[in-house]
C-alpha atoms as a PDB file:
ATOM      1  CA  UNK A   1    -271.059 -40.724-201.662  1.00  0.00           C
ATOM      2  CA  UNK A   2    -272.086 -39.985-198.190  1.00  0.00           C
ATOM      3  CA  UNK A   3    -271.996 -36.552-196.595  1.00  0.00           C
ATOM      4  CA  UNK A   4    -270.200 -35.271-193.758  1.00  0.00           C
ATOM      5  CA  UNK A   5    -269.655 -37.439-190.491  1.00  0.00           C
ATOM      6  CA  UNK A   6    -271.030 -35.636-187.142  1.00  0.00           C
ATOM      7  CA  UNK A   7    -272.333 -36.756-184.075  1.00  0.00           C
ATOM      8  CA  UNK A   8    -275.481 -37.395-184.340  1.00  0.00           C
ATOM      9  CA  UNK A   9    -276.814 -37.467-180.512  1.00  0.00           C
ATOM     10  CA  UNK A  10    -277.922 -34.546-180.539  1.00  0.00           C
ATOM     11  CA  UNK A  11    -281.617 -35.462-182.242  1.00  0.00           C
ATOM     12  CA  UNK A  12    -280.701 -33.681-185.709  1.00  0.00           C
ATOM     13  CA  UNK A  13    -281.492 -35.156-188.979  1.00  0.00           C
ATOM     14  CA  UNK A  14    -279.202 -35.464-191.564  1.00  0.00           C
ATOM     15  CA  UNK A  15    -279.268 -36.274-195.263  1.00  0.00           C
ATOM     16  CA  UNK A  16    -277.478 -39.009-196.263  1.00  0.00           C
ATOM     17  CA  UNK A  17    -276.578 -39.799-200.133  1.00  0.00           C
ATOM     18  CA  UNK A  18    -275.866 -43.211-200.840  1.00  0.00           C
ATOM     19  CA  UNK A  19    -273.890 -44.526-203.650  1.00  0.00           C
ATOM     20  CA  UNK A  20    -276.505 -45.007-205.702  1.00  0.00           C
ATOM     21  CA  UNK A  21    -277.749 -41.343-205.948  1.00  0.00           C
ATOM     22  CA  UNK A  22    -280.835 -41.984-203.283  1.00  0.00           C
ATOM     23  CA  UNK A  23    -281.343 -39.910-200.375  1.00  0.00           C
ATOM     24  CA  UNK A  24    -281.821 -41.139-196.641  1.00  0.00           C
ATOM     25  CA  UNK A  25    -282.413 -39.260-193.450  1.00  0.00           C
ATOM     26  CA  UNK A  26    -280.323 -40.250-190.714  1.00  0.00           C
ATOM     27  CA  UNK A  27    -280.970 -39.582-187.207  1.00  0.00           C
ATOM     28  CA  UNK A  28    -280.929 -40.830-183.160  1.00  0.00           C
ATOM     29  CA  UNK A  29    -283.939 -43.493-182.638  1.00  0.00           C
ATOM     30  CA  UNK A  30    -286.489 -42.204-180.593  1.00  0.00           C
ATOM     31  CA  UNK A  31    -289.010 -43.295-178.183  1.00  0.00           C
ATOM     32  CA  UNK A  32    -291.820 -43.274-180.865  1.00  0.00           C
ATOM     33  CA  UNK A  33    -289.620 -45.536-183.582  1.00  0.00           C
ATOM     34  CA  UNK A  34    -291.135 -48.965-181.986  1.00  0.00           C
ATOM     35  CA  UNK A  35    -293.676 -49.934-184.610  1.00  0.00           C
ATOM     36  CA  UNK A  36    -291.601 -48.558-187.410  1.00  0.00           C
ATOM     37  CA  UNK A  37    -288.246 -50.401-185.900  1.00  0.00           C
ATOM     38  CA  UNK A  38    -290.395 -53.630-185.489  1.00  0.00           C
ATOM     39  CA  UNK A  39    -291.603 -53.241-189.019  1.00  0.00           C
ATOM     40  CA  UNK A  40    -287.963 -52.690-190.073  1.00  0.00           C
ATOM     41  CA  UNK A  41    -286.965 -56.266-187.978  1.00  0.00           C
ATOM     42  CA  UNK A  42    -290.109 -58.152-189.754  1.00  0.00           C
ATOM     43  CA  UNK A  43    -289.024 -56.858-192.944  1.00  0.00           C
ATOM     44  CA  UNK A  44    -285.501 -58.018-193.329  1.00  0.00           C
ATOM     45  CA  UNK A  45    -284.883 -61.607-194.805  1.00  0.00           C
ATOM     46  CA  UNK A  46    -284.121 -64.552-192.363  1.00  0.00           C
ATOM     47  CA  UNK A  47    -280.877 -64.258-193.586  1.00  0.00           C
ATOM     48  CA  UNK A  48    -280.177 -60.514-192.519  1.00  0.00           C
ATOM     49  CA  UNK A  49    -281.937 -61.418-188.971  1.00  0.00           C
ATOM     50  CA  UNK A  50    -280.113 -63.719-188.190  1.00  0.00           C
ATOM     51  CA  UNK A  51    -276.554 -61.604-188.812  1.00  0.00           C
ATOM     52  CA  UNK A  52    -277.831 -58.729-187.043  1.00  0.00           C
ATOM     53  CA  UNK A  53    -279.213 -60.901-184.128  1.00  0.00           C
ATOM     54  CA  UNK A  54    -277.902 -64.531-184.569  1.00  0.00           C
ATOM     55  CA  UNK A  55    -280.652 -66.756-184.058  1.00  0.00           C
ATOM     56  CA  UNK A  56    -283.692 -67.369-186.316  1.00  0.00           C
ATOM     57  CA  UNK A  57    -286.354 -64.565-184.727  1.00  0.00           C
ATOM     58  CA  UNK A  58    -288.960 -62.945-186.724  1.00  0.00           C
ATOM     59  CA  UNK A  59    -290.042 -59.923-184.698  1.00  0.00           C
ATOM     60  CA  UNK A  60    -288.262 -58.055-181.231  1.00  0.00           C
ATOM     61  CA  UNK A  61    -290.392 -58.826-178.048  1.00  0.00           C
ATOM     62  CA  UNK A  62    -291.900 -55.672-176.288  1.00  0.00           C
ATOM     63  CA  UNK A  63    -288.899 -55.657-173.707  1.00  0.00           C
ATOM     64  CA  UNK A  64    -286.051 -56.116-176.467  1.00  0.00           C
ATOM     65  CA  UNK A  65    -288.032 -52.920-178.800  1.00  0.00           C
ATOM     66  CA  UNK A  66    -288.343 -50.887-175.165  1.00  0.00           C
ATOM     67  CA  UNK A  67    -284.542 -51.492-174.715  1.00  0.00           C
ATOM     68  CA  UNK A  68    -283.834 -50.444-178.125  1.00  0.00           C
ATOM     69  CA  UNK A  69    -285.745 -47.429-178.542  1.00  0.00           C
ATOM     70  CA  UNK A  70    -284.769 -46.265-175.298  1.00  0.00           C
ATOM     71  CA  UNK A  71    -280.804 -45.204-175.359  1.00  0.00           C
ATOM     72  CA  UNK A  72    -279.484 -43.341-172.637  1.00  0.00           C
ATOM     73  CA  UNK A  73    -276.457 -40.851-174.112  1.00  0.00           C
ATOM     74  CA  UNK A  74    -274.449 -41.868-171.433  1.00  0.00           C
ATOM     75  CA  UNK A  75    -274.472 -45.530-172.185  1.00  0.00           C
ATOM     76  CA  UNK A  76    -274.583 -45.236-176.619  1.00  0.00           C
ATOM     77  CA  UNK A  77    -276.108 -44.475-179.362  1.00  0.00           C
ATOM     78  CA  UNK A  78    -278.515 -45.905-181.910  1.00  0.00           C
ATOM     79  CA  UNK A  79    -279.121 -44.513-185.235  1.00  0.00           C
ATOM     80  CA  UNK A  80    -281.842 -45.198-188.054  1.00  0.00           C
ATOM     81  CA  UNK A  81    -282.045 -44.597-191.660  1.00  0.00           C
ATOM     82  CA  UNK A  82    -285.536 -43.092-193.079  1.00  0.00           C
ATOM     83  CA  UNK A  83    -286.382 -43.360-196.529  1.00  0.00           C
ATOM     84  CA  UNK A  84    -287.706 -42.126-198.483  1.00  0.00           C
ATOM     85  CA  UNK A  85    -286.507 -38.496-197.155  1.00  0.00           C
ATOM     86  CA  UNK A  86    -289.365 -36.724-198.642  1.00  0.00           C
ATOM     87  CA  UNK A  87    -292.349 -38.954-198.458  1.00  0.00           C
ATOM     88  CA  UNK A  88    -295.244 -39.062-195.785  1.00  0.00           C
ATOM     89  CA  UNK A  89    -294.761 -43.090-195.565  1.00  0.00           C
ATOM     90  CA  UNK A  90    -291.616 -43.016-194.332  1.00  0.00           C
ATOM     91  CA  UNK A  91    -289.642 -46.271-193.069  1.00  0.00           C
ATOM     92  CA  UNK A  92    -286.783 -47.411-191.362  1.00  0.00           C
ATOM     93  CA  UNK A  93    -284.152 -48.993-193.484  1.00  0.00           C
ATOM     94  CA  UNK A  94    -281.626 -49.077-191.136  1.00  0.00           C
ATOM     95  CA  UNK A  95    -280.171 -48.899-187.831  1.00  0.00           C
ATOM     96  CA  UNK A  96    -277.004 -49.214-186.207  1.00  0.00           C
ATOM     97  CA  UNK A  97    -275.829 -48.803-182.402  1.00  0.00           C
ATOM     98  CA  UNK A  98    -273.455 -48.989-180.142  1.00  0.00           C
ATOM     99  CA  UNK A  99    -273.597 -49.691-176.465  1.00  0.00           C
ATOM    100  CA  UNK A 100    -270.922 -49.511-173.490  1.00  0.00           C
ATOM    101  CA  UNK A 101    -269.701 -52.762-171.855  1.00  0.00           C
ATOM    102  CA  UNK A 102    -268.541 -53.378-168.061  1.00  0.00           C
ATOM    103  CA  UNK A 103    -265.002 -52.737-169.743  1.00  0.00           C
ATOM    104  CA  UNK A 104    -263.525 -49.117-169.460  1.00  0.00           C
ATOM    105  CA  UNK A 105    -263.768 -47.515-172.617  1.00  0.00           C
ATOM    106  CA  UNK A 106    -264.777 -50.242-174.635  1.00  0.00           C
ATOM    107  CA  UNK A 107    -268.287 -50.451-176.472  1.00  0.00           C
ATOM    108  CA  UNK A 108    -269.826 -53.157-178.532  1.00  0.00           C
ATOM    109  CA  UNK A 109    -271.562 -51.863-182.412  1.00  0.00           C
ATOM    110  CA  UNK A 110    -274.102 -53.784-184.894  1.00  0.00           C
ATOM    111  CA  UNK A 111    -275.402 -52.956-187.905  1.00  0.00           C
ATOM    112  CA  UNK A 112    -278.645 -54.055-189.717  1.00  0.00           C
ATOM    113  CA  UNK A 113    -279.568 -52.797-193.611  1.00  0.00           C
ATOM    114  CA  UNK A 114    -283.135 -53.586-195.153  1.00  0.00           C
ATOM    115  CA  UNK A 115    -281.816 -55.790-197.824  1.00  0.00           C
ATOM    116  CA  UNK A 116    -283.148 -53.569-200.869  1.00  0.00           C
ATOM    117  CA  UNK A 117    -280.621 -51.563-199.378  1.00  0.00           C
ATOM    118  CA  UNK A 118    -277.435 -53.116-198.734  1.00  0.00           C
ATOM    119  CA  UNK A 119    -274.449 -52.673-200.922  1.00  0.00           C
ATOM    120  CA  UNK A 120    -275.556 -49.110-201.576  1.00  0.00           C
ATOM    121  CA  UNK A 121    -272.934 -47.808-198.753  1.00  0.00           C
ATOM    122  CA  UNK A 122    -275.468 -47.232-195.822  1.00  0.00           C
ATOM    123  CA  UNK A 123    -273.509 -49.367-193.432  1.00  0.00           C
ATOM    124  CA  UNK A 124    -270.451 -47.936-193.951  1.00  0.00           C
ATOM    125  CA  UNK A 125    -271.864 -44.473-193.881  1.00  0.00           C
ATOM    126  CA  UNK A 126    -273.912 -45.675-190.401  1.00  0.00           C
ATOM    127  CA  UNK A 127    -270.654 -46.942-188.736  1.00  0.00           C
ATOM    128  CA  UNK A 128    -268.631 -44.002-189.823  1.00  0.00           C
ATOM    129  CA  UNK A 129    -271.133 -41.808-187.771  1.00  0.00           C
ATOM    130  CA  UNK A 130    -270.731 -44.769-185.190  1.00  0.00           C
ATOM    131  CA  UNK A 131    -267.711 -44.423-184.585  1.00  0.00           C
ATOM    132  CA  UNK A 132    -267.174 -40.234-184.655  1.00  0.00           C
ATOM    133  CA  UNK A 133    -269.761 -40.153-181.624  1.00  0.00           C
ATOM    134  CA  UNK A 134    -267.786 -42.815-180.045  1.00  0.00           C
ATOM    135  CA  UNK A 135    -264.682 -41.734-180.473  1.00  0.00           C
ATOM    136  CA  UNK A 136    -265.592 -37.777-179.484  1.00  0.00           C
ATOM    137  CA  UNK A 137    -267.636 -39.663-176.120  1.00  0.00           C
ATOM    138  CA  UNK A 138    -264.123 -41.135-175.188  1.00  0.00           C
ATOM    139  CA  UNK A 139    -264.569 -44.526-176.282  1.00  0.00           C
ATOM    140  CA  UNK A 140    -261.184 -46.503-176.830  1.00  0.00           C
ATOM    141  CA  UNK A 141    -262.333 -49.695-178.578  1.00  0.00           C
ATOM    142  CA  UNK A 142    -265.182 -50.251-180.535  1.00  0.00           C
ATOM    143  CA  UNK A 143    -265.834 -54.188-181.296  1.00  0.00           C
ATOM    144  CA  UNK A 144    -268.567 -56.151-183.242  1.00  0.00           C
ATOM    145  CA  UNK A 145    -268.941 -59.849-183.125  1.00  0.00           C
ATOM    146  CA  UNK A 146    -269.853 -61.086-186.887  1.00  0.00           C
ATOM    147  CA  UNK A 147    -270.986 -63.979-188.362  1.00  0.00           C
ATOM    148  CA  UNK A 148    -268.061 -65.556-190.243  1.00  0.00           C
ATOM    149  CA  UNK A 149    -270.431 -66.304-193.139  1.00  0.00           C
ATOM    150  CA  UNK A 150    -271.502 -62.175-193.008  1.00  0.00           C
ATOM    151  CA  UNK A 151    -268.679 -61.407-196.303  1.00  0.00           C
ATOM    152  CA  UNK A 152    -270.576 -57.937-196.967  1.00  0.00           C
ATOM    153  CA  UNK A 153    -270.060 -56.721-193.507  1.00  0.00           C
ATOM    154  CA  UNK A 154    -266.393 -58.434-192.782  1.00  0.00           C
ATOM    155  CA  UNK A 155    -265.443 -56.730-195.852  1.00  0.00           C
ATOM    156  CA  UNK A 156    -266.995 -53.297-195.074  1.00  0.00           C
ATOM    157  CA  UNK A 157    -265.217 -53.819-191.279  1.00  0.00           C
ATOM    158  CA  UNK A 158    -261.604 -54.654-192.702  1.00  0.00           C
ATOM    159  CA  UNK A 159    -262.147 -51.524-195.222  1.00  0.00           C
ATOM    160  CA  UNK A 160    -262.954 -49.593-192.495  1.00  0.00           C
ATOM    161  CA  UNK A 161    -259.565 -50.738-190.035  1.00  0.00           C
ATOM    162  CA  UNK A 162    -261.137 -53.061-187.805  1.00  0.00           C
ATOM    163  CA  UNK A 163    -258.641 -55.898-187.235  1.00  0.00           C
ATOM    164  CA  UNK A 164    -260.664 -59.282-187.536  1.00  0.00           C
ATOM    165  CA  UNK A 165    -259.980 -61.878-185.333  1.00  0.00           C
ATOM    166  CA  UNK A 166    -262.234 -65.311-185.286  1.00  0.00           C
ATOM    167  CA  UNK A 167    -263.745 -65.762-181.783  1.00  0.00           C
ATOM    168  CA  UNK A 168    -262.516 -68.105-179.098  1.00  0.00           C
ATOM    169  CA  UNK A 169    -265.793 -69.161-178.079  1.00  0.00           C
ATOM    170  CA  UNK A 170    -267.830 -69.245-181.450  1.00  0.00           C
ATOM    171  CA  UNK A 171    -265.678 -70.813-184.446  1.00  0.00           C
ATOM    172  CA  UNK A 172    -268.941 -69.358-186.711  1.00  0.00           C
ATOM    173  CA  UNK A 173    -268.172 -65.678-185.427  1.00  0.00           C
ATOM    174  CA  UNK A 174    -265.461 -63.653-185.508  1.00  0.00           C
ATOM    175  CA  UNK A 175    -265.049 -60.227-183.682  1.00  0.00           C
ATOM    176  CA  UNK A 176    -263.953 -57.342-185.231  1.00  0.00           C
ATOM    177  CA  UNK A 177    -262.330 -54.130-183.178  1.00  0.00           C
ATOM    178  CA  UNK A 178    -260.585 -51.078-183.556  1.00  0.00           C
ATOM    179  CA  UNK A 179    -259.132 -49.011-181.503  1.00  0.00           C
ATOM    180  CA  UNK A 180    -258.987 -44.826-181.662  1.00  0.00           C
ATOM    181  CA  UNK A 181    -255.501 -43.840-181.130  1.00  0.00           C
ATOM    182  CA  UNK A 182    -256.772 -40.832-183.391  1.00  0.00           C
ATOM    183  CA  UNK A 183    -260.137 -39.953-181.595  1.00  0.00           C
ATOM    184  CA  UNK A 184    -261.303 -37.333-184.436  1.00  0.00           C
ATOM    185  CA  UNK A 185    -260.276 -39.664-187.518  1.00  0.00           C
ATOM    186  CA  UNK A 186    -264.057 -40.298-188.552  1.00  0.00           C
ATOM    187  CA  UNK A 187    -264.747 -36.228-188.619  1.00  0.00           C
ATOM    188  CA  UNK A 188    -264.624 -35.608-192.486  1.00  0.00           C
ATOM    189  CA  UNK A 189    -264.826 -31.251-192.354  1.00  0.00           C
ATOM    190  CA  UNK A 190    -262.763 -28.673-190.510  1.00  0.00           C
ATOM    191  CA  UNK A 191    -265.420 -27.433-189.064  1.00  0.00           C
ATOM    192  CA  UNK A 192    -266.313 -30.996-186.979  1.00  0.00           C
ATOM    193  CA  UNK A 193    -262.329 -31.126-186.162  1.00  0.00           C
ATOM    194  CA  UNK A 194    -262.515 -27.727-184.368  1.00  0.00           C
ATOM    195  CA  UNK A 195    -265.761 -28.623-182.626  1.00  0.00           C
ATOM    196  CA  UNK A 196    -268.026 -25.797-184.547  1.00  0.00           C
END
């Protein structure tokens, strides 16, 4: 089971135990993550590209691996999952973010899992922290356009509370949102309630 759910822009590492019993570190990206993070992109199956990205790409261009290393607090957060946690070859096998839009209070989340990882509860784990940051930053809504054919992570959204709703422009994608009327709901310890 995963740990505790925190907030996670402030550039700590955490442990993370997935269901399985294996360890991952969890932290902010960094500047520095672009090789790994392209390495993590060239790595996942065609498949699992094209539900984090939706078209058929097999690596990030420099611009797109600038923009995602490079997340201003003020505008969201991106996370990555290290494994293995005690290792000198360590690797990114996963990373999830979410990003303002022009809307007040809204922001927009994805999710990507190396495949040797999925189904091991790393996305939930990664959205849970998603949406505790969010929430404690003042977002309202937090949304996520799927691929209808993505069952793993439409199930993992609707276990989670998002409301699924297919989209208006894209019959093969269907959006999934939730909003906080309980801003602190994703903070698992007393001690991340009160703030300490």
């Amino acid at each position: 089971m995963a740990r505790a759910v925190v907030d996670m822009s402030n550039g700590k590492e955490q442990l993370a135990r997935l269901t399985d019993g294996s360890e991952v570190v969890v932290r902010a990206i960094e500047p520095d993550d672009t090789s790994m993070l392209q390495a993590f992109v060239r790595g996942l199956s065609a498949r699992s590209r094209r539900f984090r990205f939706f078209v058929a790409l097999a690596e990030l261009s420099a611009a797109q691996l600038d923009h995602f290393v490079n997340v201003s607090p003020t505008r969201g957060l991106a996370l990555v999952a290290l494994t293995p946690a005690r290792s000198e070859s360590v690797a990114i096998v996963a990373e999830a973010r979410y990003a303002l839009v022009q809307e007040r209070g809204n922001a927009e989340f994805a999710v990507a899992v190396a495949d040797d990882f999925q189904r091991r509860g790393l996305g939930r784990h990664l959205v849970k922290r998603l949406l505790a940051t969010a929430w404690r930053r003042g977002v309202r809504r937090l949304f996520g356009e799927i691929k209808s054919d993505n069952c793993a992570m439409l199930a993992l959204a609707t276990q989670l509370g998002f409301r699924i709703r297919v989209s208006l422009d894209d019959q093969s994608v269907v959006i999934a949102s939730m909003v906080s009327s309980h801003p602190l709901q994703y903070l698992t310890s007393d001690a991340e309630r009160s703030g300490r």
